[in-house]
C-alpha atoms as a PDB file:
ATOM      1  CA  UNK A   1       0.000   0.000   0.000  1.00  0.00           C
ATOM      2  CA  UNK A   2       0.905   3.789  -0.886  1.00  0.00           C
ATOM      3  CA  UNK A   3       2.712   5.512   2.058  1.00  0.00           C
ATOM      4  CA  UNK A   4       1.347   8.759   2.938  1.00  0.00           C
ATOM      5  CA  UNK A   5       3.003  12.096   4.626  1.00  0.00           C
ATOM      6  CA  UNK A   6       1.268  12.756   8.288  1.00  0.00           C
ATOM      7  CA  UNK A   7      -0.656  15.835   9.164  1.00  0.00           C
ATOM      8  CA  UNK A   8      -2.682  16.715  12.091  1.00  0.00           C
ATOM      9  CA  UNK A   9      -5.651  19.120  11.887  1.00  0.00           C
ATOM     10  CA  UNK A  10      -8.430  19.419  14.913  1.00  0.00           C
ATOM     11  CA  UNK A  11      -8.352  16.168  15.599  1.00  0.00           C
ATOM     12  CA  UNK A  12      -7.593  14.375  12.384  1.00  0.00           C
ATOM     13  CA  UNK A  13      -4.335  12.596  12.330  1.00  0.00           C
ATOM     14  CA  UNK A  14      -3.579  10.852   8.520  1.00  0.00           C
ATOM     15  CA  UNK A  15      -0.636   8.922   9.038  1.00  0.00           C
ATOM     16  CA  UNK A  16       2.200   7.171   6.684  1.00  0.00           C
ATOM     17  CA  UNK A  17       2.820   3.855   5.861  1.00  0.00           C
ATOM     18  CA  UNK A  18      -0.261   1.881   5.746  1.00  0.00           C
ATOM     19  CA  UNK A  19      -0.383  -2.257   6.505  1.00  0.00           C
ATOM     20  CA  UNK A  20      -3.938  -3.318   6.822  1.00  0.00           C
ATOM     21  CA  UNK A  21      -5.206  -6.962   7.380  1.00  0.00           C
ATOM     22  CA  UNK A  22      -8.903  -7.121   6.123  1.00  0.00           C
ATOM     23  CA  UNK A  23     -10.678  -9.523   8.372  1.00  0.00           C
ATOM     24  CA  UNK A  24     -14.161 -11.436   6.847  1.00  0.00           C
ATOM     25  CA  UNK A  25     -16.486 -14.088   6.567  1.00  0.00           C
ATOM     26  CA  UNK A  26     -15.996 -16.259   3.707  1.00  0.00           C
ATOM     27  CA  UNK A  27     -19.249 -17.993   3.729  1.00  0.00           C
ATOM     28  CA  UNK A  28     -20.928 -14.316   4.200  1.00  0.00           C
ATOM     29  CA  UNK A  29     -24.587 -14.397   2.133  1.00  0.00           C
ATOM     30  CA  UNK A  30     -26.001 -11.748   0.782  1.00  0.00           C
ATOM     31  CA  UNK A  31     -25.500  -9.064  -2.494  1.00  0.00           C
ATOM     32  CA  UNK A  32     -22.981  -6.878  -0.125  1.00  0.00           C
ATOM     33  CA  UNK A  33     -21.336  -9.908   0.331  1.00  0.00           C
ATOM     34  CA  UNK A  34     -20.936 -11.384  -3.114  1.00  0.00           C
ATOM     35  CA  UNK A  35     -19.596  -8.230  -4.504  1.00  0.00           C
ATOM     36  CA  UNK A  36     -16.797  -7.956  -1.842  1.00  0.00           C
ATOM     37  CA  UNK A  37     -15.807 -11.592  -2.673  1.00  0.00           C
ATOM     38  CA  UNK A  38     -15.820 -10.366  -6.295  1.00  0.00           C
ATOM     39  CA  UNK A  39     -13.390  -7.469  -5.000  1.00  0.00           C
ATOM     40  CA  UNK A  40     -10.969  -9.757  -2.937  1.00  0.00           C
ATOM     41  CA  UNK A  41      -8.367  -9.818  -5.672  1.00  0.00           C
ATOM     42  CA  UNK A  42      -8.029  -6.236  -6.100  1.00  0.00           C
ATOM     43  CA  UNK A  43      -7.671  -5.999  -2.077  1.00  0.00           C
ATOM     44  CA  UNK A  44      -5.315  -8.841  -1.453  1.00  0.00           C
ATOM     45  CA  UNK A  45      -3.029  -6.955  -3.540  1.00  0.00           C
ATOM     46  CA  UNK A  46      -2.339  -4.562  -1.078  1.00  0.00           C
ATOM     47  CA  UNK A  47      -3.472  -6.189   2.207  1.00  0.00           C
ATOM     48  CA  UNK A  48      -3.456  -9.488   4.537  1.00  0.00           C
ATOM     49  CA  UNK A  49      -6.534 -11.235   4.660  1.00  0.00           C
ATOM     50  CA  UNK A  50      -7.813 -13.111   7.623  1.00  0.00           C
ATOM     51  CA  UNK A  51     -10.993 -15.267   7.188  1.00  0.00           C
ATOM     52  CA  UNK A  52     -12.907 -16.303  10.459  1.00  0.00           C
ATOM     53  CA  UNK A  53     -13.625 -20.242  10.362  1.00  0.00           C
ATOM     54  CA  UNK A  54     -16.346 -20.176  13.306  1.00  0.00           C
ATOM     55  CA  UNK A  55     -18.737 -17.663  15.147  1.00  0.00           C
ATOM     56  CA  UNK A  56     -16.835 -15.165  17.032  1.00  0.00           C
ATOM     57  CA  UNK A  57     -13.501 -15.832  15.417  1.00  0.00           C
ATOM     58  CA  UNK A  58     -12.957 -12.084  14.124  1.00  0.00           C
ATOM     59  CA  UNK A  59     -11.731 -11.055  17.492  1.00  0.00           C
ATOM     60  CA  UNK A  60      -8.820 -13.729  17.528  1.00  0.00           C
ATOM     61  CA  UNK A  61      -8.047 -12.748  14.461  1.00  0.00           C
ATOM     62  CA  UNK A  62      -7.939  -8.968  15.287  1.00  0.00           C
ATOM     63  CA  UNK A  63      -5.842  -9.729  18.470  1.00  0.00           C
ATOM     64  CA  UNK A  64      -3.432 -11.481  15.597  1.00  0.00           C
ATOM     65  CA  UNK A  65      -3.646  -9.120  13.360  1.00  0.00           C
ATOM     66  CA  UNK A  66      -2.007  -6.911  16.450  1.00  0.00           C
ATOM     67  CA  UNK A  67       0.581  -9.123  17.184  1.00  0.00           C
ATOM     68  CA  UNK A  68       1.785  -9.251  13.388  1.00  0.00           C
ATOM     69  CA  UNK A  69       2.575  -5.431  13.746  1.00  0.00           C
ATOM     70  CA  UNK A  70      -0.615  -3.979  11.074  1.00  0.00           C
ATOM     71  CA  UNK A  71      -1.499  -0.476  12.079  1.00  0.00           C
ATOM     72  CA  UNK A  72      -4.807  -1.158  10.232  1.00  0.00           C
ATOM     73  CA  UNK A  73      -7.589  -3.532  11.435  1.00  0.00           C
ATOM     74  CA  UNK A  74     -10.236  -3.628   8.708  1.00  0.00           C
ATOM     75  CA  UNK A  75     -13.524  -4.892   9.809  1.00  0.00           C
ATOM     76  CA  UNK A  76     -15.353  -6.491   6.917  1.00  0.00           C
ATOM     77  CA  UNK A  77     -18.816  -7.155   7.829  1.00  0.00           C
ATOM     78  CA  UNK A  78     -22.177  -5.936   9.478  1.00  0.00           C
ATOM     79  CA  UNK A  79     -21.842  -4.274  13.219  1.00  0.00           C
ATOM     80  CA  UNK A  80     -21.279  -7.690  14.932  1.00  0.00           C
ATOM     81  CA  UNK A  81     -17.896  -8.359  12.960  1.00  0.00           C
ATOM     82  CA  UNK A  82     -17.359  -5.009  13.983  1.00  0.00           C
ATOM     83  CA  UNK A  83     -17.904  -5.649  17.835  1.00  0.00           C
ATOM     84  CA  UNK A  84     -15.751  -8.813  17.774  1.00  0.00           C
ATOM     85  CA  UNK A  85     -12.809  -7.078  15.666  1.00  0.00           C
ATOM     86  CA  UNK A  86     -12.690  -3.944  18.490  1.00  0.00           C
ATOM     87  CA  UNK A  87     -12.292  -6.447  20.890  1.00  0.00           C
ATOM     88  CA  UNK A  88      -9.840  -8.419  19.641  1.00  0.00           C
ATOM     89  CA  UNK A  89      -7.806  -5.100  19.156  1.00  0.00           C
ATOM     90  CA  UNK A  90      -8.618  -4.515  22.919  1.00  0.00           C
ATOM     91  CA  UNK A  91      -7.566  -7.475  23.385  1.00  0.00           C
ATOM     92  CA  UNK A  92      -3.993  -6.785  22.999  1.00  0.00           C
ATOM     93  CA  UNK A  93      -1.865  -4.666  25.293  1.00  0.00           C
ATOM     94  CA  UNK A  94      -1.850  -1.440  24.325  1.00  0.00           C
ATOM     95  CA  UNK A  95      -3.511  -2.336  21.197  1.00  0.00           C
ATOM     96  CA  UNK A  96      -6.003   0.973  20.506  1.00  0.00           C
ATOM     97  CA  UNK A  97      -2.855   2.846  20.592  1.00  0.00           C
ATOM     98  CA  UNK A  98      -0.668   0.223  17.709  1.00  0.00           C
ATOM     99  CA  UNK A  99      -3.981   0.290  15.850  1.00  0.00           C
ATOM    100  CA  UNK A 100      -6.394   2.119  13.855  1.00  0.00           C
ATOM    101  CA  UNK A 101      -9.570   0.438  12.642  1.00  0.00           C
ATOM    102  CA  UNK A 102     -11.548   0.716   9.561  1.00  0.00           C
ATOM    103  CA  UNK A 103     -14.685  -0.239   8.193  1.00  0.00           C
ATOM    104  CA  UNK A 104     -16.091  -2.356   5.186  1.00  0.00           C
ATOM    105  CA  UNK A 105     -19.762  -2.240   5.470  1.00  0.00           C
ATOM    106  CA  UNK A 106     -21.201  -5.783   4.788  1.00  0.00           C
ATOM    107  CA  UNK A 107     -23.806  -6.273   6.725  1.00  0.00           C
ATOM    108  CA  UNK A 108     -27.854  -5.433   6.990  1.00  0.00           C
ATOM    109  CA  UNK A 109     -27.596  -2.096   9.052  1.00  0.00           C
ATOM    110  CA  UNK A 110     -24.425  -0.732   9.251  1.00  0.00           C
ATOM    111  CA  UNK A 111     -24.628   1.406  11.921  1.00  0.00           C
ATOM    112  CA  UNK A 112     -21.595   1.908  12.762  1.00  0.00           C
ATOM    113  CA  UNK A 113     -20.374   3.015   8.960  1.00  0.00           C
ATOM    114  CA  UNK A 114     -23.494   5.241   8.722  1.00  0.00           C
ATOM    115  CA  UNK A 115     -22.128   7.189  11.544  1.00  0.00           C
ATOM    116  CA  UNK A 116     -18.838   8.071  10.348  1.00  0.00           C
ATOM    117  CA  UNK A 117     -20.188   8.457   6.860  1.00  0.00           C
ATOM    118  CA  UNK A 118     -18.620   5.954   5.111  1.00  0.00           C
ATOM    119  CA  UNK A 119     -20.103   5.048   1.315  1.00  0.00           C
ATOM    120  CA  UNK A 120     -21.187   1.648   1.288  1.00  0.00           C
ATOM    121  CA  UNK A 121     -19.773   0.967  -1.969  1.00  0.00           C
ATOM    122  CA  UNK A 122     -16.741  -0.935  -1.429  1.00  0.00           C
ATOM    123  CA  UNK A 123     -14.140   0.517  -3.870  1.00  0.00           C
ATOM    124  CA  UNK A 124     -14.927   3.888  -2.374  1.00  0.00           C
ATOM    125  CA  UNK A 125     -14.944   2.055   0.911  1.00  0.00           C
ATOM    126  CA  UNK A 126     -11.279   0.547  -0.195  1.00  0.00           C
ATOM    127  CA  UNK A 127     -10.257   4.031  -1.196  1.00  0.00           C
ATOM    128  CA  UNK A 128     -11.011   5.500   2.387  1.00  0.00           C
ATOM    129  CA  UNK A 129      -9.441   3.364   3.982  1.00  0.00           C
ATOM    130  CA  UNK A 130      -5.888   3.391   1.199  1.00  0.00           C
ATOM    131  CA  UNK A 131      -5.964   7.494   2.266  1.00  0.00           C
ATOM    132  CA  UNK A 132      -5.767   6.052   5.710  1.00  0.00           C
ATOM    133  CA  UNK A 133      -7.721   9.332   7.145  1.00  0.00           C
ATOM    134  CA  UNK A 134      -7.770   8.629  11.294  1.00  0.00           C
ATOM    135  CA  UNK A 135      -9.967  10.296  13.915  1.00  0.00           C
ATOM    136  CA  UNK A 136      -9.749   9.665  17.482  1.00  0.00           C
ATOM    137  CA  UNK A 137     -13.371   9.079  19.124  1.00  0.00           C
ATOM    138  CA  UNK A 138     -14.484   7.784  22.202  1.00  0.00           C
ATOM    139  CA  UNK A 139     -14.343   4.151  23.132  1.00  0.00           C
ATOM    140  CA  UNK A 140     -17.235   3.301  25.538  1.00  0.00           C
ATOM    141  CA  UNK A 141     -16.908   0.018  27.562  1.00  0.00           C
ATOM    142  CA  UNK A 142     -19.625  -2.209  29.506  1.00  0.00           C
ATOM    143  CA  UNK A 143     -19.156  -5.258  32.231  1.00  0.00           C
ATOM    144  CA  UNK A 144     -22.010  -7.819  32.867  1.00  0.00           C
ATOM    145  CA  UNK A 145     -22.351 -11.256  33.336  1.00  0.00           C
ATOM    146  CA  UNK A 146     -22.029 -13.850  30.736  1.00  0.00           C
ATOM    147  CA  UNK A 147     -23.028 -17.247  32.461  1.00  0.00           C
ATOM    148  CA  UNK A 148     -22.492 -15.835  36.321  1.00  0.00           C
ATOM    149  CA  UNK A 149     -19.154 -14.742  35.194  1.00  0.00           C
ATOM    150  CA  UNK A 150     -18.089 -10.389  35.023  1.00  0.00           C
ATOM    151  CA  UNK A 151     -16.707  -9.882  31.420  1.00  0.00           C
ATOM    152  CA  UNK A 152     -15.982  -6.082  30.208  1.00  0.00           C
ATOM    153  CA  UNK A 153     -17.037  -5.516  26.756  1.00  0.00           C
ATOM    154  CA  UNK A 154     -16.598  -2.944  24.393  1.00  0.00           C
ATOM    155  CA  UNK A 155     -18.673  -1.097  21.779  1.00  0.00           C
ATOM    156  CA  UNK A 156     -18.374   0.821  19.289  1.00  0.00           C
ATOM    157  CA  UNK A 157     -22.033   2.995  18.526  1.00  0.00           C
ATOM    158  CA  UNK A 158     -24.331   1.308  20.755  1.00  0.00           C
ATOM    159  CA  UNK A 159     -26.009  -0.647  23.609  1.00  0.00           C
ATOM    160  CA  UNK A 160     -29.770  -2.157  24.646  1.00  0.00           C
ATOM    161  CA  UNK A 161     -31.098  -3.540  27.632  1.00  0.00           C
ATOM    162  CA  UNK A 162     -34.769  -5.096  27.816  1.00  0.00           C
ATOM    163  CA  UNK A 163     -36.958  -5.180  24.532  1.00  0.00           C
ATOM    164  CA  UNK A 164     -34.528  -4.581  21.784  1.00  0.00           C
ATOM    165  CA  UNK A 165     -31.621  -7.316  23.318  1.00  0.00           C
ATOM    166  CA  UNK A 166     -34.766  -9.566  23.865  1.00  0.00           C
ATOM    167  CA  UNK A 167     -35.568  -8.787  20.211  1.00  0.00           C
ATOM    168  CA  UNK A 168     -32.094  -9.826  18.913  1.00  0.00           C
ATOM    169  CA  UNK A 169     -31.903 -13.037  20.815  1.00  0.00           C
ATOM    170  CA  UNK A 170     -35.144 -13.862  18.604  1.00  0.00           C
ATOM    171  CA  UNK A 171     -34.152 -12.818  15.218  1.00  0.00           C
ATOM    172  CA  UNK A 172     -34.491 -15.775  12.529  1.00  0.00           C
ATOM    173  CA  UNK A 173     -30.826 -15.244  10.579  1.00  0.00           C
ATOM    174  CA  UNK A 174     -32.291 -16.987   7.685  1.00  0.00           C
ATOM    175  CA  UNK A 175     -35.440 -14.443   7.609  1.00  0.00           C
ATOM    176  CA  UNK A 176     -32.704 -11.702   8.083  1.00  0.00           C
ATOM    177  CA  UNK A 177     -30.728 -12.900   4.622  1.00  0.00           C
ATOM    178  CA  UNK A 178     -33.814 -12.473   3.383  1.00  0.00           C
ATOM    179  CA  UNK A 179     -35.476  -9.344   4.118  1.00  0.00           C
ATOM    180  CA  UNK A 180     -33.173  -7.707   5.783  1.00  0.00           C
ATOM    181  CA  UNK A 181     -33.989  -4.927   8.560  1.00  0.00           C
ATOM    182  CA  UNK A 182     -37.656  -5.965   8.570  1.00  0.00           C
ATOM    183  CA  UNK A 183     -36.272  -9.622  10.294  1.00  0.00           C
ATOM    184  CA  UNK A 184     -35.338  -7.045  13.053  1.00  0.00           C
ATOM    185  CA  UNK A 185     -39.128  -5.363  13.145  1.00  0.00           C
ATOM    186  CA  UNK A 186     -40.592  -9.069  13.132  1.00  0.00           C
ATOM    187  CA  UNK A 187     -38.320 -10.159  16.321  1.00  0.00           C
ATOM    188  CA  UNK A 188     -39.469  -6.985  17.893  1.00  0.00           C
ATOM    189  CA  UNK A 189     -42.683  -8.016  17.396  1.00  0.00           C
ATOM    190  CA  UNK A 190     -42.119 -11.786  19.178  1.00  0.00           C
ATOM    191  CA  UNK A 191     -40.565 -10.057  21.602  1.00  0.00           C
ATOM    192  CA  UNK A 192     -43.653  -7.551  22.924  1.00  0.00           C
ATOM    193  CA  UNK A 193     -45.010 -11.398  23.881  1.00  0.00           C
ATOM    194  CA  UNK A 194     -42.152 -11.815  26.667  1.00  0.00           C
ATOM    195  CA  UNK A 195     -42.784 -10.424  30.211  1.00  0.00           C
ATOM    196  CA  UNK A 196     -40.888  -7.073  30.411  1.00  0.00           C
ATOM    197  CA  UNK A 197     -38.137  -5.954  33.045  1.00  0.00           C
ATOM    198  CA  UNK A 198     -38.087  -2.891  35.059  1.00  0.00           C
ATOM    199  CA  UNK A 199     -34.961  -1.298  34.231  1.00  0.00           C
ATOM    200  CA  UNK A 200     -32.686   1.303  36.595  1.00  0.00           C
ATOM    201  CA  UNK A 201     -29.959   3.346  35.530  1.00  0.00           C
ATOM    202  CA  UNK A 202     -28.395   5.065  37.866  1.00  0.00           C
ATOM    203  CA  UNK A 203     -25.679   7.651  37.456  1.00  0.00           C
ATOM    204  CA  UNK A 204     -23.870  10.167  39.502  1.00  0.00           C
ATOM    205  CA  UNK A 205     -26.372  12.683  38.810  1.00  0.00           C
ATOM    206  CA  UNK A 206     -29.829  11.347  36.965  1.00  0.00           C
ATOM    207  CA  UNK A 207     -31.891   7.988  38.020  1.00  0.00           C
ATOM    208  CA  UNK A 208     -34.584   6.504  35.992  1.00  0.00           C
ATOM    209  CA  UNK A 209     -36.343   3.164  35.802  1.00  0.00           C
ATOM    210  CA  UNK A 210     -37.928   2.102  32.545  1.00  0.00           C
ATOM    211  CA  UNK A 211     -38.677  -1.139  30.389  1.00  0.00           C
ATOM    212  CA  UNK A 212     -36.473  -0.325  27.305  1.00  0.00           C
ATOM    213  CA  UNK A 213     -32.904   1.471  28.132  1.00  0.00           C
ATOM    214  CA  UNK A 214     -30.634   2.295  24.713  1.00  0.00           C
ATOM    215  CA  UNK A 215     -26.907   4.059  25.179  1.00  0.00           C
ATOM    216  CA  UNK A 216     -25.558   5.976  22.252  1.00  0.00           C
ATOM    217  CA  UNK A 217     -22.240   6.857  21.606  1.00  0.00           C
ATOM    218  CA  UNK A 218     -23.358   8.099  17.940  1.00  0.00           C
ATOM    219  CA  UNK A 219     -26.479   9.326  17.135  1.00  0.00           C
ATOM    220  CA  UNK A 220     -27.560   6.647  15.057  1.00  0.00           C
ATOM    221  CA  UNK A 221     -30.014   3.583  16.177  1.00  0.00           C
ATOM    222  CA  UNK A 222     -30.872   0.980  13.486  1.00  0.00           C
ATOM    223  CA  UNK A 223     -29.681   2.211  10.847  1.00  0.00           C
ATOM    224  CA  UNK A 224     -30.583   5.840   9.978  1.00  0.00           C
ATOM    225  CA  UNK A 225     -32.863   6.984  13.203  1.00  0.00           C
ATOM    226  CA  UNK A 226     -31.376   9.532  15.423  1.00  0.00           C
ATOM    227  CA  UNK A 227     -32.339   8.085  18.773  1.00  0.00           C
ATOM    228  CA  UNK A 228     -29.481   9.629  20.229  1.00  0.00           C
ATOM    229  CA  UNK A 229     -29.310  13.539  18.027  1.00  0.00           C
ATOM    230  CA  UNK A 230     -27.423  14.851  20.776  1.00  0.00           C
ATOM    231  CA  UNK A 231     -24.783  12.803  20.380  1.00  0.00           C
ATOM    232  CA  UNK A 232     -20.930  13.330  19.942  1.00  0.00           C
ATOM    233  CA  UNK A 233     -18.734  10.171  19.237  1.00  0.00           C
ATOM    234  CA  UNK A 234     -15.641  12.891  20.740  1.00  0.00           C
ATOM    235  CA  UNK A 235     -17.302  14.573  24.206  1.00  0.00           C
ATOM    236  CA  UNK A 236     -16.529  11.621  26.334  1.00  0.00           C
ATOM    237  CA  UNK A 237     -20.293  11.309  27.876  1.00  0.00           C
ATOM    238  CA  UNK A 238     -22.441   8.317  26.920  1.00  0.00           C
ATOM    239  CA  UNK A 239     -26.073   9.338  26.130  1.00  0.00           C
ATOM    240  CA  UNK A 240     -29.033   7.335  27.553  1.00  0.00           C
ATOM    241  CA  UNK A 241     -32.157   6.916  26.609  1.00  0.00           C
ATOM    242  CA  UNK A 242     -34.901   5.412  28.787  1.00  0.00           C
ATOM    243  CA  UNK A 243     -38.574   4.297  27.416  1.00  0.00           C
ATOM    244  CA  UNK A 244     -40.676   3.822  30.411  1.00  0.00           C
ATOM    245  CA  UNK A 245     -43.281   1.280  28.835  1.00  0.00           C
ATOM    246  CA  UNK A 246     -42.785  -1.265  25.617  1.00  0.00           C
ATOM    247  CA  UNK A 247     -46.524  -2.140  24.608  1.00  0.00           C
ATOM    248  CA  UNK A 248     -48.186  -1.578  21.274  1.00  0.00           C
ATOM    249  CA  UNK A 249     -49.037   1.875  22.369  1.00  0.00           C
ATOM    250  CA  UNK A 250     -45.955   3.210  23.066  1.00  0.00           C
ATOM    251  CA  UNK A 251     -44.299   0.991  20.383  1.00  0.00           C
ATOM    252  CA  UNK A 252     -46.738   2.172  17.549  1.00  0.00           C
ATOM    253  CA  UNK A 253     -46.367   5.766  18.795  1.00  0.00           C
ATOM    254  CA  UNK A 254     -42.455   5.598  18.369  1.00  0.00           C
ATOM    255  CA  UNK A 255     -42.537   3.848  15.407  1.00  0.00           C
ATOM    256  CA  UNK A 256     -44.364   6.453  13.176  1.00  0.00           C
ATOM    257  CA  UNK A 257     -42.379   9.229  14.931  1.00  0.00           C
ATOM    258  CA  UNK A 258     -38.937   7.218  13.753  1.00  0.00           C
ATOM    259  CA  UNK A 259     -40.171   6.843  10.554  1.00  0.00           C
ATOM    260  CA  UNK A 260     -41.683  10.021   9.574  1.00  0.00           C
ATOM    261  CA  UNK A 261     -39.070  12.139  11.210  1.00  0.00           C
ATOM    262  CA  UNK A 262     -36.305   9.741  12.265  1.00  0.00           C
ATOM    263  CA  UNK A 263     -36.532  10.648  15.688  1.00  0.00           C
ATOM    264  CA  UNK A 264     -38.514   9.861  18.933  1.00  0.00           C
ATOM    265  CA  UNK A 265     -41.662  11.754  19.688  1.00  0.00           C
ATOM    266  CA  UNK A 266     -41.117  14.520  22.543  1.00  0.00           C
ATOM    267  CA  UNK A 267     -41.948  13.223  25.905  1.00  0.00           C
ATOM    268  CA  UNK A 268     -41.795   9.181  24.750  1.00  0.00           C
ATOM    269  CA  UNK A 269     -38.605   8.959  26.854  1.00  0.00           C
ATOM    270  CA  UNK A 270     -35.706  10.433  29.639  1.00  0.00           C
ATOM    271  CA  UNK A 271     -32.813  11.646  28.198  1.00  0.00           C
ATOM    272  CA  UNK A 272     -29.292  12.512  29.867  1.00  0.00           C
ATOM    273  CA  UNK A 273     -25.925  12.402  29.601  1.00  0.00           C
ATOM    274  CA  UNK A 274     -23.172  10.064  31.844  1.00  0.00           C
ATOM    275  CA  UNK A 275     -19.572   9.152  31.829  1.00  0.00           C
ATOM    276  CA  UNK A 276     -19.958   6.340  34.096  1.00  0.00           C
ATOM    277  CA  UNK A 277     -23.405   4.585  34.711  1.00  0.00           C
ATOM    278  CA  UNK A 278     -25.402   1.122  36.359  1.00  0.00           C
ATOM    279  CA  UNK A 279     -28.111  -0.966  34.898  1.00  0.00           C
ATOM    280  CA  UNK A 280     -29.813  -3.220  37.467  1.00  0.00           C
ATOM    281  CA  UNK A 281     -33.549  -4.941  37.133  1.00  0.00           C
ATOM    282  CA  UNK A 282     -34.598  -7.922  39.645  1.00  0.00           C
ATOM    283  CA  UNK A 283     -35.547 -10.047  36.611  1.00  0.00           C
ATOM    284  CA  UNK A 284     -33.024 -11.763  34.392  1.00  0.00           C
ATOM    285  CA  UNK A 285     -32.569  -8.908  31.367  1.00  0.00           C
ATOM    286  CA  UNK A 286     -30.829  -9.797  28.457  1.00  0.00           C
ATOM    287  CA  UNK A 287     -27.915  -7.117  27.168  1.00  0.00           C
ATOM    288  CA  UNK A 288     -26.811  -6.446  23.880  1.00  0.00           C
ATOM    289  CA  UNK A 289     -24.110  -4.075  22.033  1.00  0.00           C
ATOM    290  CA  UNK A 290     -23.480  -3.478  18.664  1.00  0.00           C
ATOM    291  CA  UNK A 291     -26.756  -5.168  17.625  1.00  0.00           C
ATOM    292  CA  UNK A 292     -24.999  -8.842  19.554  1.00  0.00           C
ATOM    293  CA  UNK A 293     -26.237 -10.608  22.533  1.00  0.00           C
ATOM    294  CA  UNK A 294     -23.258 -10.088  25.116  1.00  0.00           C
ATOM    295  CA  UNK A 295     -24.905 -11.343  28.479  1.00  0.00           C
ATOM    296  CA  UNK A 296     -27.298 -10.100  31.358  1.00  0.00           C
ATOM    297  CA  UNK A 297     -27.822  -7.183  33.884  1.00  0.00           C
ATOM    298  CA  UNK A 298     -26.435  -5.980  36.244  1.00  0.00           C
ATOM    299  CA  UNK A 299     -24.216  -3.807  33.964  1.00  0.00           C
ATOM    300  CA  UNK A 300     -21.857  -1.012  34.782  1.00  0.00           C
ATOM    301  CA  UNK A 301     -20.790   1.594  31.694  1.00  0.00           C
ATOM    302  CA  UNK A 302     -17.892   3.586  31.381  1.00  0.00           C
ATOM    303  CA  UNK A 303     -15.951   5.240  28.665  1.00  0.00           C
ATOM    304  CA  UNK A 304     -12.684   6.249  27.429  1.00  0.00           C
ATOM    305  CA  UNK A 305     -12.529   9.686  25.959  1.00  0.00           C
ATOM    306  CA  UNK A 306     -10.798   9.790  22.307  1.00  0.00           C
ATOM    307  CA  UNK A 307      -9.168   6.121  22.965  1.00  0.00           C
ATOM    308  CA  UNK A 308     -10.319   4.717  19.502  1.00  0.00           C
ATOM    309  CA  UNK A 309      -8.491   4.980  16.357  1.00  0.00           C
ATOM    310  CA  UNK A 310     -10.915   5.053  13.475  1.00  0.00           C
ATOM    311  CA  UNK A 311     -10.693   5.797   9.421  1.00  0.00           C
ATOM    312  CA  UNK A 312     -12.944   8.266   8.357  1.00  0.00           C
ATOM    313  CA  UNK A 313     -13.555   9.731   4.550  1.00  0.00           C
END
């Protein structure tokens, strides 16, 4: 890959000599994912590729990656491969400071991508990350309990405890390769039948207890919605958003708002801002971040102001 000169402006760094390892999914499905298979040539010219052999091996390969001395961790997938590949990079000492990492978009939403404004065509994608562009943004962090064991977690966009982790533990993959973000709408759905939780959060300053809690780093939720417009992926606070009830009243009311406007209706929910924050509920309450099931409550959130190295256009 082309080396580059480095300059720094407000918080952009663009740095020289670029060695990326692409990780990915060989037996991906999906359009996204036949045209980046189609691509692989092209990018295996000028990169390492890594190819995950079993659920949840993108963050072994990322903490490899690390080892092997690549200043650029490309994530080549939907938000999950995402999660796992920021991990694995977390995984290794001191590895958000040896690292940057970048973005393919494969996957149904994107989140993550949509945030930083990446194209989701992947020779512009390729391009981005060949100018090797870096910005330094927040890294926020969870710990819960995975089997009655603490494990710390991190995330890159967002997190969701009660109705929408309930809703990803039910979504039908095969339905999803299918249509898509609707096999998201349909789990919800499912998961309105489940008994809800009462939620806390609890910070230094603010307290609230709903059924449905969401933490934003970004602004984005599902793909396009602002859930979170208040959010700044550089002012190291974490923004929470608490929905007191999740029936078909409240569900129906914040659907239409989301879709006509992209936002939630005034009122729907409590909204503030924390660096450092619990979730606790009495019932067993499923967790999830980066649109992946990670464990249970209790849960305590922090963050790392401008830790992550990320490749922006």
């Amino acid at each position: 890959m082309r080396s580059l000169r480095s300059t720094r402006t407000a918080g952009l760094t663009k740095t020289c000599r670029v060695r990326a390892c692409v990780i990915f999914n060989p037996t991906a499905r999906g359009e996204k994912a036949k045209r980046f298979r189609r691509h692989l040539d092209l990018i295996a010219a000028e990169c390492a590729l890594k190819q995950t052999v079993a659920a949840g091996g993108a963050r072994s390969l990322a903490l490899q990656a690390v080892r092997e001395g690549f200043n650029i961790v490309v994530a080549a997938g939907g938000d999950g491969t995402l999660n796992e590949v920021l991990n694995g990079i977390g995984d290794a000492p001191d590895g958000f400071e040896r690292v940057r990492l970048a973005v393919l978009p494969l996957g149904t939403v994107n989140v993550f991508a949509r945030e930083l404004g990446l194209p989701m065509d992947l020779k512009r994608g390729w391009e981005i990350i060949r100018a090797g562009k870096e910005m330094r943004i927040d890294l926020p962090c969870v710990e819960c309990f995975v089997n009655g064991s603490a494990q710390r977690r991190y995330f890159a966009q967002l997190a969701g405890a009660g109705l929408d982790a309930r809703a990803i533990d039910l979504v039908n993959w095969q339905l999803k390769k299918k249509i898509g973000p609707l096999a998201y709408v349909w789990a919800g759905i499912l998961a309105l039948g489940q008994p809800a939780s009462a939620i806390t959060v609890a910070s230094r300053a603010d307290s609230a207890v709903g059924e449905l809690v969401l933490v934003g780093n970004g602004r984005l939720y599902g793909g396009q919605y602002r859930l979170f417009p208040g959010a700044d992926l550089r002012d190291g606070l974490l923004e929470i958003c608490v929905i007191p009830k999740t029936n078909w009243q409240s569900l129906i009311q914040c659907g239409a708002s989301l879709l006509a406007r992209g936002e939630l209706p005034g009122g729907a929910a409590k909204s503030f801002r924390s660096e450092t924050f619990t979730l606790t509920s009495p019932a067993s309450t499923p967790l999830e971040v980066d649109g992946e099931s990670v464990g249970h409550l209790p849960a305590t959130f922090s963050i790392q102001p401008q830790k992550l190295r990320v490749i922006i256009p």
